[in-house]
N, C-alpha and C. Protein backbone atom coordinates (compact mmCIF):
# COMPACT_ATOMS: atom_id res chain seq x y z
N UNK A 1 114.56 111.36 82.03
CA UNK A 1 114.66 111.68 83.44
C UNK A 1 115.69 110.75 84.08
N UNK A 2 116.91 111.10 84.75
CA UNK A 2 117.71 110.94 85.62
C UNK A 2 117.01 110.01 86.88
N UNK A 3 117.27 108.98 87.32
CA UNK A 3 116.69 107.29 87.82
C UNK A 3 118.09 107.79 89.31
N UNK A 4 117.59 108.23 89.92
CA UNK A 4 118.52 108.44 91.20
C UNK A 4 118.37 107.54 92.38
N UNK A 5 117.86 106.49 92.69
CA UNK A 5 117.86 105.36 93.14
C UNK A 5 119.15 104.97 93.29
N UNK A 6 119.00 104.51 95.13
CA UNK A 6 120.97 104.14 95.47
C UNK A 6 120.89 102.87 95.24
N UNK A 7 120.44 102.10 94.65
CA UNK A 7 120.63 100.74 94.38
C UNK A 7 119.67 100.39 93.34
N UNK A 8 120.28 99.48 92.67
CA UNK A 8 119.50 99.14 91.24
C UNK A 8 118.80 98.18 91.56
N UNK A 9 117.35 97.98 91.40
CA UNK A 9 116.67 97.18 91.27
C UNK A 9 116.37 96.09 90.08
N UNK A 10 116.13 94.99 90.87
CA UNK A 10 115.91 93.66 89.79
C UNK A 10 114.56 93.52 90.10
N UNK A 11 113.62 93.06 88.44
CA UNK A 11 112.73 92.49 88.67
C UNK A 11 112.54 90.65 88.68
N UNK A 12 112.00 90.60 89.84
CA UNK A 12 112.09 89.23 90.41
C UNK A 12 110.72 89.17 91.42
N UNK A 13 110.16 87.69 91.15
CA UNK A 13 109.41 87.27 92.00
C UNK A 13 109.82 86.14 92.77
N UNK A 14 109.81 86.90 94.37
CA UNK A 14 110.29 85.90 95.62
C UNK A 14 108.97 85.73 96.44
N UNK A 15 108.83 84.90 96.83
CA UNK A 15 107.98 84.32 98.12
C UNK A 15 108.20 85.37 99.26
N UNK A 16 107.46 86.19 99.53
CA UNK A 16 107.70 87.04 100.91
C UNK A 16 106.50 86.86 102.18
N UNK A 17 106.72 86.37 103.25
CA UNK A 17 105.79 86.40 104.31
C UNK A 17 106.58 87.57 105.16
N UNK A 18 104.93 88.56 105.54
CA UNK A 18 105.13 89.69 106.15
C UNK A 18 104.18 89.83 107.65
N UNK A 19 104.87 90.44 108.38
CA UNK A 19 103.32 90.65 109.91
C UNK A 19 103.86 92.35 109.92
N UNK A 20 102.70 92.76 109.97
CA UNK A 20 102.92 93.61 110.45
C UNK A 20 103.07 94.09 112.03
N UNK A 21 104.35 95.10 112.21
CA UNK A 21 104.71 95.21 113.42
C UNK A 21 103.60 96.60 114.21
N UNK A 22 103.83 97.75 113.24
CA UNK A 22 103.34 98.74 113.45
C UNK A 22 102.50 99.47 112.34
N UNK A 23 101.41 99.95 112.48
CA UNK A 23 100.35 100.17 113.63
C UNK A 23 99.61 99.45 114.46
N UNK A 24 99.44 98.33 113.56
CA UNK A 24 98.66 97.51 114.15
C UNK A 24 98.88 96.21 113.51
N UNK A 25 98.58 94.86 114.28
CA UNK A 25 99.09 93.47 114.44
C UNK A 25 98.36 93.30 112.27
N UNK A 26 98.82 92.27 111.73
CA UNK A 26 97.95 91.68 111.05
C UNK A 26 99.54 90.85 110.18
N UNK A 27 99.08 90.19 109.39
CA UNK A 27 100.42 89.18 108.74
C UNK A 27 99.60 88.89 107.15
N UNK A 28 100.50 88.96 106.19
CA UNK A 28 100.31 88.20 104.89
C UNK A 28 101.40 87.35 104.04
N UNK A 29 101.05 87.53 102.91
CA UNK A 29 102.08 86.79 102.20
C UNK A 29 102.17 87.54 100.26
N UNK A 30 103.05 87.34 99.93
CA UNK A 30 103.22 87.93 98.58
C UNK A 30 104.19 87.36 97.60
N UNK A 31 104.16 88.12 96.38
CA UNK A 31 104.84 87.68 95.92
C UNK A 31 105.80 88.94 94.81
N UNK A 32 106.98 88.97 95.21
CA UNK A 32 107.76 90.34 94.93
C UNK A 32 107.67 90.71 93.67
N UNK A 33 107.77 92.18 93.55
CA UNK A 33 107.78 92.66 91.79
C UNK A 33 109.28 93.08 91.39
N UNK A 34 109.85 93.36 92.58
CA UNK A 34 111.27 93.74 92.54
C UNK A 34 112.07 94.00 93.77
N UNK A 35 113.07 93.71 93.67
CA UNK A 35 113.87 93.52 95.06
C UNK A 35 115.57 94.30 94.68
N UNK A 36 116.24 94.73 95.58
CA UNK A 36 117.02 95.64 95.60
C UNK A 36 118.10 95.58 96.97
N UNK A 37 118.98 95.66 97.00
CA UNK A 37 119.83 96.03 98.35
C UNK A 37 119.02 96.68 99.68
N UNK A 38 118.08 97.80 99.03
CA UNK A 38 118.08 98.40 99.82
C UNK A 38 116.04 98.15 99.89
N UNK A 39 115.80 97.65 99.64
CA UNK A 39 113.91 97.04 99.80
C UNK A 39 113.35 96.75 98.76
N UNK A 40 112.17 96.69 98.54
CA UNK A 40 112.05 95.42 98.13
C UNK A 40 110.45 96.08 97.67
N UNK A 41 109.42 95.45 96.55
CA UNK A 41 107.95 95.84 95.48
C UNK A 41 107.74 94.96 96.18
N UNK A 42 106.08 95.19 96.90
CA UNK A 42 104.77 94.04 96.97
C UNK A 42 103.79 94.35 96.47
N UNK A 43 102.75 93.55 95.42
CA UNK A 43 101.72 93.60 95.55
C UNK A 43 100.94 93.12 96.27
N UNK A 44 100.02 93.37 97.32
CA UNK A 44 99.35 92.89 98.00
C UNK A 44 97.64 93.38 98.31
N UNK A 45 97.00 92.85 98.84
CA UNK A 45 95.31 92.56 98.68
C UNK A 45 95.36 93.79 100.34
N UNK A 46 96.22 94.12 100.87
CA UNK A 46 96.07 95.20 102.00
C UNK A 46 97.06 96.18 102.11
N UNK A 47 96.06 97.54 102.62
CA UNK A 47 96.38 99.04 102.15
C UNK A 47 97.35 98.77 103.65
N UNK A 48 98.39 98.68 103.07
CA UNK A 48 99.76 99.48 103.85
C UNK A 48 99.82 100.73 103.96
N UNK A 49 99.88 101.69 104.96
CA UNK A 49 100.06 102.97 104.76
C UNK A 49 101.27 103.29 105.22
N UNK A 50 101.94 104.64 104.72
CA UNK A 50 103.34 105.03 104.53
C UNK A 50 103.83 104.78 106.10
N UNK A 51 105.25 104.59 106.38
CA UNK A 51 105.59 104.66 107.29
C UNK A 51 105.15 102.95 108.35
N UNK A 52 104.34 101.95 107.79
CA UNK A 52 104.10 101.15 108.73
C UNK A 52 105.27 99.99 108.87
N UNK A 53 105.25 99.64 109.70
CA UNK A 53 106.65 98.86 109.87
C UNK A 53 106.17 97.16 110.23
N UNK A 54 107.00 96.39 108.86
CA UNK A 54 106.97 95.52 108.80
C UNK A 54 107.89 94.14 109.32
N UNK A 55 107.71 93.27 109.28
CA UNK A 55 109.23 92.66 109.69
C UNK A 55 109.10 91.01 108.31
N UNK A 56 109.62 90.99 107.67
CA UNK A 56 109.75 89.93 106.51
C UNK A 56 110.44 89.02 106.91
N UNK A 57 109.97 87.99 106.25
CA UNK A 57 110.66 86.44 105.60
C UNK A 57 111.00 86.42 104.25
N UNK A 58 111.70 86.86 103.20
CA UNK A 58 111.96 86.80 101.84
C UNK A 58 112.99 85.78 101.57
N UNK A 59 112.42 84.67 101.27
CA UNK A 59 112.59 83.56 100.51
C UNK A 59 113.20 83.78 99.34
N UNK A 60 114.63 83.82 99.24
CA UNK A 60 115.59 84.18 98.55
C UNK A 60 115.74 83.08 97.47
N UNK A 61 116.09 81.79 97.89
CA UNK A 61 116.30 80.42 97.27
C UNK A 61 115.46 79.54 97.26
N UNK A 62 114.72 78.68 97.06
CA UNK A 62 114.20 78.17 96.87
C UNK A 62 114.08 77.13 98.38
N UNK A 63 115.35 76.36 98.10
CA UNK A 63 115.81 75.86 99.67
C UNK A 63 116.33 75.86 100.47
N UNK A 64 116.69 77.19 100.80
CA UNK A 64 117.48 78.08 101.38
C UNK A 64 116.97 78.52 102.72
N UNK A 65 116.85 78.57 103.47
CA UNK A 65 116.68 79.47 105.24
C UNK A 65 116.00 80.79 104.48
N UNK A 66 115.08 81.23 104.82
CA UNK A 66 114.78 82.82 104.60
C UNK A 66 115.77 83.54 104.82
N UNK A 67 116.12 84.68 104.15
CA UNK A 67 116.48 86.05 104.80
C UNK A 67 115.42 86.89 105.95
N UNK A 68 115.70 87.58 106.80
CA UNK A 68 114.72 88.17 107.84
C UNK A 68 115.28 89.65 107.78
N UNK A 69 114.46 90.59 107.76
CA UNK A 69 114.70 91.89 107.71
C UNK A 69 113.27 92.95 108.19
N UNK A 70 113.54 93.70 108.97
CA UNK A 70 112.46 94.50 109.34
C UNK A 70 112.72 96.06 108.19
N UNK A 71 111.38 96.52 107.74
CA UNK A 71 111.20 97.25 106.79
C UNK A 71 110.11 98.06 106.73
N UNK A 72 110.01 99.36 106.24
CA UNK A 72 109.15 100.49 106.90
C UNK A 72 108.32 100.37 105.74
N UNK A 73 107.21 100.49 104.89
CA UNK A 73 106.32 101.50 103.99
C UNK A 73 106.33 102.67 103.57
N UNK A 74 107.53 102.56 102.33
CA UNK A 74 108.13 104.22 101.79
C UNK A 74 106.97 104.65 100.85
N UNK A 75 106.06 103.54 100.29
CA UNK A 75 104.96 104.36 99.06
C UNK A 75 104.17 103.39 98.87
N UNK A 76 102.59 103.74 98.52
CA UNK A 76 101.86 103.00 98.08
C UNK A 76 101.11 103.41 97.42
N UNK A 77 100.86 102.62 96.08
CA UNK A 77 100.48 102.82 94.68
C UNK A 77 99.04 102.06 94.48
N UNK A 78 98.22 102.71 94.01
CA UNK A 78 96.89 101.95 93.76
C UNK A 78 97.32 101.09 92.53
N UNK A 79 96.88 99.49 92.57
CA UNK A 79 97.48 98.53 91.22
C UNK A 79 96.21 98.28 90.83
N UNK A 80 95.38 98.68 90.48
CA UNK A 80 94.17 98.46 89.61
C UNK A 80 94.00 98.25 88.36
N UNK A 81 93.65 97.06 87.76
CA UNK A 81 92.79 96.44 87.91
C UNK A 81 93.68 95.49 88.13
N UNK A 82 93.54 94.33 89.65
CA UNK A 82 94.26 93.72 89.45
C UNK A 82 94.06 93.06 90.94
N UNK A 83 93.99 90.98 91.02
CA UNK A 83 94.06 90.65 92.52
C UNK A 83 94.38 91.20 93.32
N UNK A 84 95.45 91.77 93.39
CA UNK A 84 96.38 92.61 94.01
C UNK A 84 96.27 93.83 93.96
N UNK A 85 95.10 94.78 94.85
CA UNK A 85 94.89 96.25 94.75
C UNK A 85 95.98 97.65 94.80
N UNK A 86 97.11 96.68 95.76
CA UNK A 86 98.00 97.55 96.09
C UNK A 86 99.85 96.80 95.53
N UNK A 87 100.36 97.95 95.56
CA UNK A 87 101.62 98.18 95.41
C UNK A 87 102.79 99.01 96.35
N UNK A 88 103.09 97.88 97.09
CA UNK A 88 103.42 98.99 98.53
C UNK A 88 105.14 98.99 97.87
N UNK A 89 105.84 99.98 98.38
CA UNK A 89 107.44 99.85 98.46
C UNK A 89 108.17 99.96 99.55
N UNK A 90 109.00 98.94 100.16
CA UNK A 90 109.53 98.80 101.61
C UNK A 90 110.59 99.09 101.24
N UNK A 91 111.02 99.73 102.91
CA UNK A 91 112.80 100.40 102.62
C UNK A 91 112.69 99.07 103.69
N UNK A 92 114.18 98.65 103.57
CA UNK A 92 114.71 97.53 104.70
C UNK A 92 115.64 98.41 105.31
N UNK A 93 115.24 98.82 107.04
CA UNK A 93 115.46 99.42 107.88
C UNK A 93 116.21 98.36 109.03
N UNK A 94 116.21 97.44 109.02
CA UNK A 94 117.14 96.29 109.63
C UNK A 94 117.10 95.00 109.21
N UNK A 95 118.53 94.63 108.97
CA UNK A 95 118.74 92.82 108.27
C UNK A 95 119.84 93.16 109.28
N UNK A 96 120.14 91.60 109.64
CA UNK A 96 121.50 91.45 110.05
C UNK A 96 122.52 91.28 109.02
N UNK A 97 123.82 91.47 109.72
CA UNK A 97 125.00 91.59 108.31
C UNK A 97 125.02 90.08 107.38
N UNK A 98 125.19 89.01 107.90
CA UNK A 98 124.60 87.58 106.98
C UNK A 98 123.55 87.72 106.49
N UNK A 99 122.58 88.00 106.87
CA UNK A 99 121.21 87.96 105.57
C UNK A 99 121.72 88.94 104.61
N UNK A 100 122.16 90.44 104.97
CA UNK A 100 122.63 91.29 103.90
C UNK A 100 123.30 90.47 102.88
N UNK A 101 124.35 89.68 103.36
CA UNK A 101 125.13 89.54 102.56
C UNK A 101 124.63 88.52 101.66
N UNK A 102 123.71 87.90 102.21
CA UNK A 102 123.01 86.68 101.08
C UNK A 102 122.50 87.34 100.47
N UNK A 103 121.46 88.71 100.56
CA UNK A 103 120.97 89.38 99.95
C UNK A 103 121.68 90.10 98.95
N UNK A 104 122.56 90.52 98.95
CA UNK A 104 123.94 91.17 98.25
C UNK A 104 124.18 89.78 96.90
N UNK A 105 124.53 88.67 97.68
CA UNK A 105 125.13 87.59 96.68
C UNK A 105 123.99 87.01 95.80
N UNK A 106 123.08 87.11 96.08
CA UNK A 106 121.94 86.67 95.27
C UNK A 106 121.51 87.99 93.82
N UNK A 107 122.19 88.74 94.42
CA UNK A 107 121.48 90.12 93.35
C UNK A 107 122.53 89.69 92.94
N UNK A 108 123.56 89.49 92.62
CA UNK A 108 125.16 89.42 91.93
C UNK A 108 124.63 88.28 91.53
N UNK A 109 124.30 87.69 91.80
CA UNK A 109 124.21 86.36 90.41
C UNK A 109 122.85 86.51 89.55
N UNK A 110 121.77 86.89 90.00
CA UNK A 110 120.88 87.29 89.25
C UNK A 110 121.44 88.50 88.12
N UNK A 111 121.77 90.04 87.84
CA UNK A 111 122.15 90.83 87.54
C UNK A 111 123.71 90.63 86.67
N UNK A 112 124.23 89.99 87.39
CA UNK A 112 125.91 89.64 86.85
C UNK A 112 126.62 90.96 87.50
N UNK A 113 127.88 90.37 87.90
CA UNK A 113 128.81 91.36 88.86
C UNK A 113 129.09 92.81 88.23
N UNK A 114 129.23 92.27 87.14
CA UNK A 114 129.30 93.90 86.21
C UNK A 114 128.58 95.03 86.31
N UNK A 115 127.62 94.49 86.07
CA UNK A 115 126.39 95.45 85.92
C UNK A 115 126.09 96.29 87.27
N UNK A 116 126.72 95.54 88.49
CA UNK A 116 125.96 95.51 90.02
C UNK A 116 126.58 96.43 90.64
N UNK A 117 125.60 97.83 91.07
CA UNK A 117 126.05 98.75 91.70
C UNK A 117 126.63 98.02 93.65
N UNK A 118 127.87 98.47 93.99
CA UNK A 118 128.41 99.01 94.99
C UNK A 118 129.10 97.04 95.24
N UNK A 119 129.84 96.84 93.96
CA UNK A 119 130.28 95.79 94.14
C UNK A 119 131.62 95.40 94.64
């Protein structure tokens, strides 16, 4: 089967603190299964439902400033058996152009430039 995804995903675990914006107030924290140009795998202990809109901290570097990006709830996957019940997938629906681009330069060194779609 043909993998039609506009951006290639890396698997990587980053530090992500999340609040939710919409539907309703609540905030956590995670830790990524894969991250991408264009959003980003959580497992997390709360049922995100499609469409809820988040706004992130993804801790790119270690000692680095966060990246900040607001991001919607494109799917969520039951992860059973497992701390982590859920498997949500966020589209990133706003970063500013500097976080993009840290976000951009960090997948290029993880991946290697070659390999890295829309380089």
């Amino acid at each position: 089967m043909e993998d039609k995804r506009e951006y290639i995903r890396i698997d990587d675990t980053i530090k992500v603190w999340f609040r939710i914006i919409e539907p309703a107030a609540g905030h956590g924290t995670s830790l990524s299964k894969n991250i991408s140009e264009g959003g980003i795998a959580l497992p997390t202990n709360q049922r995100l439902e499609k469409d809820t809109i988040l706004e992130l901290w993804i801790n790119l570097e270690r000692t680095a400033k966060p990246i900040i990006a607001t991001g919607k709830v494109a799917w969520l996957k039951e992860n059973t058996p497992s701390k982590y019940p859920f498997l949500i997938g966020i589209k990133f629906i706003r970063i500013s152009p500097s976080d993009y681009d840290k976000l951009k330069s960090y997948l290029r060194k993880k991946i290697g430039k070659s390999k890295y779609h829309n380089c």
